[in-house]
Protein backbone atom coordinates (compact mmCIF):
# COMPACT_ATOMS: atom_id res chain seq x y z
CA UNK A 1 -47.86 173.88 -56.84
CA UNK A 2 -46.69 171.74 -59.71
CA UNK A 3 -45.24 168.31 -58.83
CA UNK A 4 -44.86 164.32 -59.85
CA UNK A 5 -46.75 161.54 -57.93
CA UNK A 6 -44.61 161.33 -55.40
CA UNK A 7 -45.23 165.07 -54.65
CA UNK A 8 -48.67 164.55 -54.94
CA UNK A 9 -47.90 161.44 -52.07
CA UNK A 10 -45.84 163.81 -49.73
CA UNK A 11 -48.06 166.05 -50.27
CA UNK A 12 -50.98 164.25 -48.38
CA UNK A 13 -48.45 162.76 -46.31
CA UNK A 14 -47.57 166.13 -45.12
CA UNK A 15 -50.92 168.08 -45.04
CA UNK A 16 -53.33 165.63 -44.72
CA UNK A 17 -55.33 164.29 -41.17
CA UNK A 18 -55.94 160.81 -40.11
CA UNK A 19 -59.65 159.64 -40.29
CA UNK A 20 -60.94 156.10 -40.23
CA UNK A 21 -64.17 155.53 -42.23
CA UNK A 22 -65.75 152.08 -42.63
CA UNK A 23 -63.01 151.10 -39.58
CA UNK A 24 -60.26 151.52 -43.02
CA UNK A 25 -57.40 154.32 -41.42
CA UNK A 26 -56.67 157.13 -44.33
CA UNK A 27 -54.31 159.99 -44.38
CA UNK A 28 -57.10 162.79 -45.98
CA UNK A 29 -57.04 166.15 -47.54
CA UNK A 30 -60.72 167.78 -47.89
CA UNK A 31 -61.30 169.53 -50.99
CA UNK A 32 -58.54 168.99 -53.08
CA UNK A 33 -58.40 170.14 -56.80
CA UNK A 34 -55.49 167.95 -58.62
CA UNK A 35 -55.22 169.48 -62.37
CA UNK A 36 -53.46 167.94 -64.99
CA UNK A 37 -52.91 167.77 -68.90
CA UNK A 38 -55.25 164.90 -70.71
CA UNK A 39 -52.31 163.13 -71.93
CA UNK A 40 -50.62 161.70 -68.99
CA UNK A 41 -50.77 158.34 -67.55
CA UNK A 42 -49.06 157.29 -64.19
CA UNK A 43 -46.89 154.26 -63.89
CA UNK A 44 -47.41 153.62 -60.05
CA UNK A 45 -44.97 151.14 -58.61
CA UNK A 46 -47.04 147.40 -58.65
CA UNK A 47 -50.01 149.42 -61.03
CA UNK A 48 -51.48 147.08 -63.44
CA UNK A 49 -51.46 149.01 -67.12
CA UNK A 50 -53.66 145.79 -68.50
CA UNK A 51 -56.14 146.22 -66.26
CA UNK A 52 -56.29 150.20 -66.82
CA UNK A 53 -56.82 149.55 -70.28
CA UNK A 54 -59.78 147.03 -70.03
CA UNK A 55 -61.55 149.50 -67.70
CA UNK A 56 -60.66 152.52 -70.33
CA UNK A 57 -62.38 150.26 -72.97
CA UNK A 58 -65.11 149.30 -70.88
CA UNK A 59 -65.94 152.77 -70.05
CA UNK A 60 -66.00 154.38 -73.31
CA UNK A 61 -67.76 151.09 -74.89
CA UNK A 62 -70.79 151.53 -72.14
CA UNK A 63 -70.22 148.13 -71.03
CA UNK A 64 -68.89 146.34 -68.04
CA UNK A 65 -68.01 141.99 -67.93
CA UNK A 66 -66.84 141.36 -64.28
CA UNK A 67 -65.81 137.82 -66.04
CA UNK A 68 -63.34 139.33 -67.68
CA UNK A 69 -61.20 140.55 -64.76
CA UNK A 70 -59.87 137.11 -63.59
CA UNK A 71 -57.79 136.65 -66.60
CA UNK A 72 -55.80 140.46 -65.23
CA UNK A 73 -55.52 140.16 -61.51
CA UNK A 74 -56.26 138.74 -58.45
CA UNK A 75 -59.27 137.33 -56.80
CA UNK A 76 -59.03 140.40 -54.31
CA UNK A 77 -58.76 142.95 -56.68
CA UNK A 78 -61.47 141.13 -58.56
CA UNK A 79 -63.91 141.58 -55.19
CA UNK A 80 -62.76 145.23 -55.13
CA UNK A 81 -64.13 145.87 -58.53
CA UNK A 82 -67.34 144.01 -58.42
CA UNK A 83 -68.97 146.96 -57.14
CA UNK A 84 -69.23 150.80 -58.21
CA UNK A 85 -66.72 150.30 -60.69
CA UNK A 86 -69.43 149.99 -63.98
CA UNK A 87 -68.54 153.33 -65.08
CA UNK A 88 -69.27 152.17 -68.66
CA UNK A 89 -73.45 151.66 -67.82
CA UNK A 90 -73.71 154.33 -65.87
CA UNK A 91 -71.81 156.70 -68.38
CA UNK A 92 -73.24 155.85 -71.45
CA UNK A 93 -77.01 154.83 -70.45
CA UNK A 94 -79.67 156.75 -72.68
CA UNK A 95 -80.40 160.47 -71.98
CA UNK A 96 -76.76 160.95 -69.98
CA UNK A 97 -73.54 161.14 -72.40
CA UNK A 98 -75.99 161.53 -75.59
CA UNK A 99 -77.28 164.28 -73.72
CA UNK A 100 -74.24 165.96 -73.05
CA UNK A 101 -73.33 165.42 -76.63
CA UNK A 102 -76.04 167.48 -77.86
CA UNK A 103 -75.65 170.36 -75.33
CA UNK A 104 -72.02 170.68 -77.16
CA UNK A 105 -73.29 170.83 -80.53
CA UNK A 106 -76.06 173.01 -79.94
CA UNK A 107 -73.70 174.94 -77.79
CA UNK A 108 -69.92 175.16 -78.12
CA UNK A 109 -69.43 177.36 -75.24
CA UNK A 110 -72.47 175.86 -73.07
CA UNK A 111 -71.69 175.18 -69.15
CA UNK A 112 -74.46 171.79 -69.17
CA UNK A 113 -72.84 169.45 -70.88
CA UNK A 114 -72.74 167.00 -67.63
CA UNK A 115 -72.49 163.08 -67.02
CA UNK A 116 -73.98 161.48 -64.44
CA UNK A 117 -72.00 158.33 -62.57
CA UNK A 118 -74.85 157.35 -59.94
CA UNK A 119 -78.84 157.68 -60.02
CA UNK A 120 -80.30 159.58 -57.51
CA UNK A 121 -81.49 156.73 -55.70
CA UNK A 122 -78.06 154.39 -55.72
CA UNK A 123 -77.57 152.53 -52.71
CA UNK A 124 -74.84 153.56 -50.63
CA UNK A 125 -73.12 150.59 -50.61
CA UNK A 126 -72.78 150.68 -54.87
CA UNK A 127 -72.59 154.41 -54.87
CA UNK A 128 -69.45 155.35 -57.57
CA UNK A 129 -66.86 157.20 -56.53
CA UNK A 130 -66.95 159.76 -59.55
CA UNK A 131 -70.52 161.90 -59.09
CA UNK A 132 -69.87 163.80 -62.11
CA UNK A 133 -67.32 164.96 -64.97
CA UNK A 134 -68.25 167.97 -66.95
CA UNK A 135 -67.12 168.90 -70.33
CA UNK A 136 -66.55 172.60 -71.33
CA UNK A 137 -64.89 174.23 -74.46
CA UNK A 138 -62.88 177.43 -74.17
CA UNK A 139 -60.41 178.87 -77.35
CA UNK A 140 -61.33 175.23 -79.15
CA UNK A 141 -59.84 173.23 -76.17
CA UNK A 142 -61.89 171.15 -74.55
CA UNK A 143 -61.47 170.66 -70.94
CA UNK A 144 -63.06 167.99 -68.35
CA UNK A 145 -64.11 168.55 -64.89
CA UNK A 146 -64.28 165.60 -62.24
CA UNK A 147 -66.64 165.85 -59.24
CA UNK A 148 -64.97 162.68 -56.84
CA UNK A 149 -66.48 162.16 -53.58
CA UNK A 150 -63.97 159.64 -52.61
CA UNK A 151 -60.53 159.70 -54.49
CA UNK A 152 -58.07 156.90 -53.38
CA UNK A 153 -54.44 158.23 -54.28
CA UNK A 154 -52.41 154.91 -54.58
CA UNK A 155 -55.01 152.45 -56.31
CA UNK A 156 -57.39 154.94 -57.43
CA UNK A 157 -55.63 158.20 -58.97
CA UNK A 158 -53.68 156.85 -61.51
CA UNK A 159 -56.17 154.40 -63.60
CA UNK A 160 -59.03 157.37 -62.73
CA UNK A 161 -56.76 160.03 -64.68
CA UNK A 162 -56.44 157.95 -67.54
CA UNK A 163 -59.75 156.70 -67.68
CA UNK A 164 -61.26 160.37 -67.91
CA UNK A 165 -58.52 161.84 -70.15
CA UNK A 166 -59.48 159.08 -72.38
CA UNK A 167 -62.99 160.24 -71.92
CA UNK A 168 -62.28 163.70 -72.43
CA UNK A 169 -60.80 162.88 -76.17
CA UNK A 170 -63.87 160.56 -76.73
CA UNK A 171 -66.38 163.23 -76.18
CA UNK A 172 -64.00 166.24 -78.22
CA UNK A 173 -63.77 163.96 -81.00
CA UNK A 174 -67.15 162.85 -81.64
CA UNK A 175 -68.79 166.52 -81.15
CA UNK A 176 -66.62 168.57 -83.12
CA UNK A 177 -62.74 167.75 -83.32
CA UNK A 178 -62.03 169.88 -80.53
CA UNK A 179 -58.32 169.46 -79.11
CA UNK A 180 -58.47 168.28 -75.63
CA UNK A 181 -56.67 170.45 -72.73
CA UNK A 182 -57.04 169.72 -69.62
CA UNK A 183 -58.23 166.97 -66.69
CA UNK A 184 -59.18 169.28 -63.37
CA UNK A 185 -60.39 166.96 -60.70
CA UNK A 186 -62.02 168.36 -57.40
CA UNK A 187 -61.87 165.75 -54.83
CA UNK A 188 -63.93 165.92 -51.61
CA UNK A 189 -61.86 163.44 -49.79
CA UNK A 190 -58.20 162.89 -51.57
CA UNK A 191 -56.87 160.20 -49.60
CA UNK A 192 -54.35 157.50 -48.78
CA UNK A 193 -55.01 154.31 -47.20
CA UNK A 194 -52.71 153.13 -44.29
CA UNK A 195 -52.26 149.69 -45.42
CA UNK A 196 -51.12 151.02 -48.94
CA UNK A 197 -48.34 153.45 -48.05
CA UNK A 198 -45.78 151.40 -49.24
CA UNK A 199 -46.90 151.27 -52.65
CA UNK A 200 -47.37 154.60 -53.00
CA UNK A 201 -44.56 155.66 -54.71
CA UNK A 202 -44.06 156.26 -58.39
CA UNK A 203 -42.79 153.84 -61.48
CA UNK A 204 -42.67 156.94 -64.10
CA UNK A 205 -45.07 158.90 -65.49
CA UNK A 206 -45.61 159.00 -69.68
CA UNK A 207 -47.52 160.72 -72.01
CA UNK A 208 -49.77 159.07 -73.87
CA UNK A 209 -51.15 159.50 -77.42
CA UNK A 210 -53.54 156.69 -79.28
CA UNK A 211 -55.44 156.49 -82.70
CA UNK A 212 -57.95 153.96 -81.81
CA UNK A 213 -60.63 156.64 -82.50
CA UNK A 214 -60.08 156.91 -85.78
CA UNK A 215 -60.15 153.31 -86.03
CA UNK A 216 -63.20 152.46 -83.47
CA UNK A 217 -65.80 154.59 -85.35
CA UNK A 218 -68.11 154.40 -82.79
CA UNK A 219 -68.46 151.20 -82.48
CA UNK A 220 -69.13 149.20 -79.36
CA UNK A 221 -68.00 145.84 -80.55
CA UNK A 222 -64.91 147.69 -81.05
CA UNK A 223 -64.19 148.54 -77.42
CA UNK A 224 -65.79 144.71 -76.51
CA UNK A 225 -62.66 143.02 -79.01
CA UNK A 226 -59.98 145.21 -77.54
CA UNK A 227 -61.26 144.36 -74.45
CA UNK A 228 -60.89 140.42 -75.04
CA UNK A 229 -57.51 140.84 -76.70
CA UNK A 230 -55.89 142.23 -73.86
CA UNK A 231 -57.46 140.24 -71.42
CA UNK A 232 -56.12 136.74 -73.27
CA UNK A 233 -52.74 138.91 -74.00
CA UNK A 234 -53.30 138.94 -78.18
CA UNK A 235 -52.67 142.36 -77.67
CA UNK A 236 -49.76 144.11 -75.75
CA UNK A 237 -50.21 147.00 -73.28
CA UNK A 238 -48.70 149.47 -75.99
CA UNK A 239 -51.09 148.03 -79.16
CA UNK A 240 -53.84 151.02 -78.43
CA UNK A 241 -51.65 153.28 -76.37
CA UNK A 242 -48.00 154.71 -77.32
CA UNK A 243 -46.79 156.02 -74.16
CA UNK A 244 -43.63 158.02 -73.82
CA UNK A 245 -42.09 158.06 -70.61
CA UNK A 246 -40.44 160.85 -69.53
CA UNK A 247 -37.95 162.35 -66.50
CA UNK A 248 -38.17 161.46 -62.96
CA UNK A 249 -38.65 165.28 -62.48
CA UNK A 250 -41.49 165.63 -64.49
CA UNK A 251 -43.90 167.30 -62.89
CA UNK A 252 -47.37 168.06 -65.05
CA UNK A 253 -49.50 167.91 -61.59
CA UNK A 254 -51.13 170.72 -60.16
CA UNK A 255 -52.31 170.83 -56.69
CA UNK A 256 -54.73 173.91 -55.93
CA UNK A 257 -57.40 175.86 -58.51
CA UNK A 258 -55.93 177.17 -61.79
C-alpha cells in the first residue's frame, strides 16, 4: 500500500487498537514496516524544520548540546528532548559506526554492518527509541534498515525519516560513493498519541537533496557551526537542504514488507 502522511494517519486511525502505556492513551499498530525513498522529508502541519535540522547535524557530528534547543522551541519540547534523544553519542561512539564502516569496505555485500542506539545496560527510563539501523548494499544502492521499538507518528516519524535518510547518505558516501535507495523502518509499536490527533495531518511532503558532504569533509566542527547558525537564524532552513515540494497526492510511503 503506497500512500502520503495522511494515509499513513488513517491508516493507524483505521487499523490500529487503543493501549495506554505510562497512563499516555495511543492508537497502535504492532509490527509495522513503513518503507520509503531516502530523499523525502515530511512537512507535518506545526513541525519545526529548524529543529529537524539541528538534530540531523547533531547526529551525524556525534554530538549532542541540550543548550542549544532553547533558541528553536519551547521549554516543553525542550523537556521532551532532554532524554533519549543523543542519537549523535550513541551513534558515533568508538567501535559502533567506525565499525560498521569497516564491515562495508571489507565487505560490499556484508549483512553486519550494524549501529547500535542504546548499551546493553541503558536504563529504561533513557532507553532510545531507535535500537538499531542497518546498512546493506545491493546493485550499488545502499539501503538502511531501522529497528524502532517505539515510533511516535505525529512528533516522531517525520524528523526520524529525515534524520536516518541523512544517515543513510553519510555512511554511502564515506565508504564507497554508493547511491543511496531506500529507508525501510520496522516499528514494533507505530503509534499515535491521543492528545496529538489534531496535528496529525500533513503540510506537504518534499524531496530533498543537499551538498553539505562534499563541503563537511568529515569534519565535526563542521556539523557543530551549522548547528549554531541555525540555531541564532544566520542560516535559513533551506541553506544545507534544497527541498522540492511536491503534489498533495504524492504518495512515496509504503506500508507492509517490500
Amino acid at each position: 500500500m503506497y500512500t502520503n502522511y495522511d494515509g499513513l494517519v488513517d491508516f493507524i486511525k483505521t487499523n490500529g487498537k487503543q493501549v495506554g502505556p505510562r497512563g499516555k492513551m495511543t492508537t497502535e499498530i504492532i509490527g509495522a514496516t513503513i518503507t520509503v525513498p531516502s530523499n523525502i522529508f515530511i512537512r507535518r502541519y506545526g513541525g519545526n524544520t529548524r529543529l529537524i535540522e539541528i538534530e540531523t547535524f547533531m547526529l551525524l557530528g556525534g554530538f549532542f548540546n541540550l543548550e542549544i534547543f532553547p533558541f528553536v522551541t519551547s521549554a516543553r519540547s525542550v523537556e521532551m528532548l532532554s532524554k533519549q534523544s543523543d542519537y549523535g553519542p550513541r551513534v558515533m561512539r568508538e567501535g559502533n559506526w567506525s565499525r560498521a564502516v569497516t564491515e562495508i569496505l571489507k565487505d560490499t555485500y556484508t549483512r553486519r554492518a550494524v549501529v547500535y542506539f542504546n548499551e546493553p545496560a541503558q536504563e529504561s527510563n533513557d532507553l532510545a527509541c531507535t535500537t538499531s539501523m542497518q546498512f546493506l548494499v545491493r546493485d550499488n544502492i545502499m539501503h538502511g534498515v531501522v529497528s524502532m521499538r517505539s515510533w511516535d507518528v505525529v512528533y516522531g516519524l517525520p524528523a526520524d525519516l529525515f534524520m536516518f535518510s541523512n544517515l543513510l547518505h553519510a555512511m554511502a558516501r564515506i565508504t564507497r560513493g554508493f547511491a543511496s535507495g531506500n529507508l525501510i523502518v520496522q516499528a514494533g509499536s507505530l503509534h499515535m498519541y491521543e492528545d496529538s490527533e489534531p496535528k496529525a495531518y500533513q503540510k506537504e511532503i518534499c524531496k530533498f537533496t543537499t551538498d553539505f558532504f562534499a563541503k563537511s569533509c568529515g569534519d565535526p566542527n563542521f556539523y557543530k557551526e551549522a548547528v549554531d547558525e541555525l540555531a541564532l537564524r544566520e542560516a535559513s532552513i533551506d541553506t544545507y537542504w534544497v527541498f522540492d515540494p511536491k503534489p498533495a497526492d504524492f504518495s512515496p510511503i509504503h506500508i507492509g514488507g517490500i
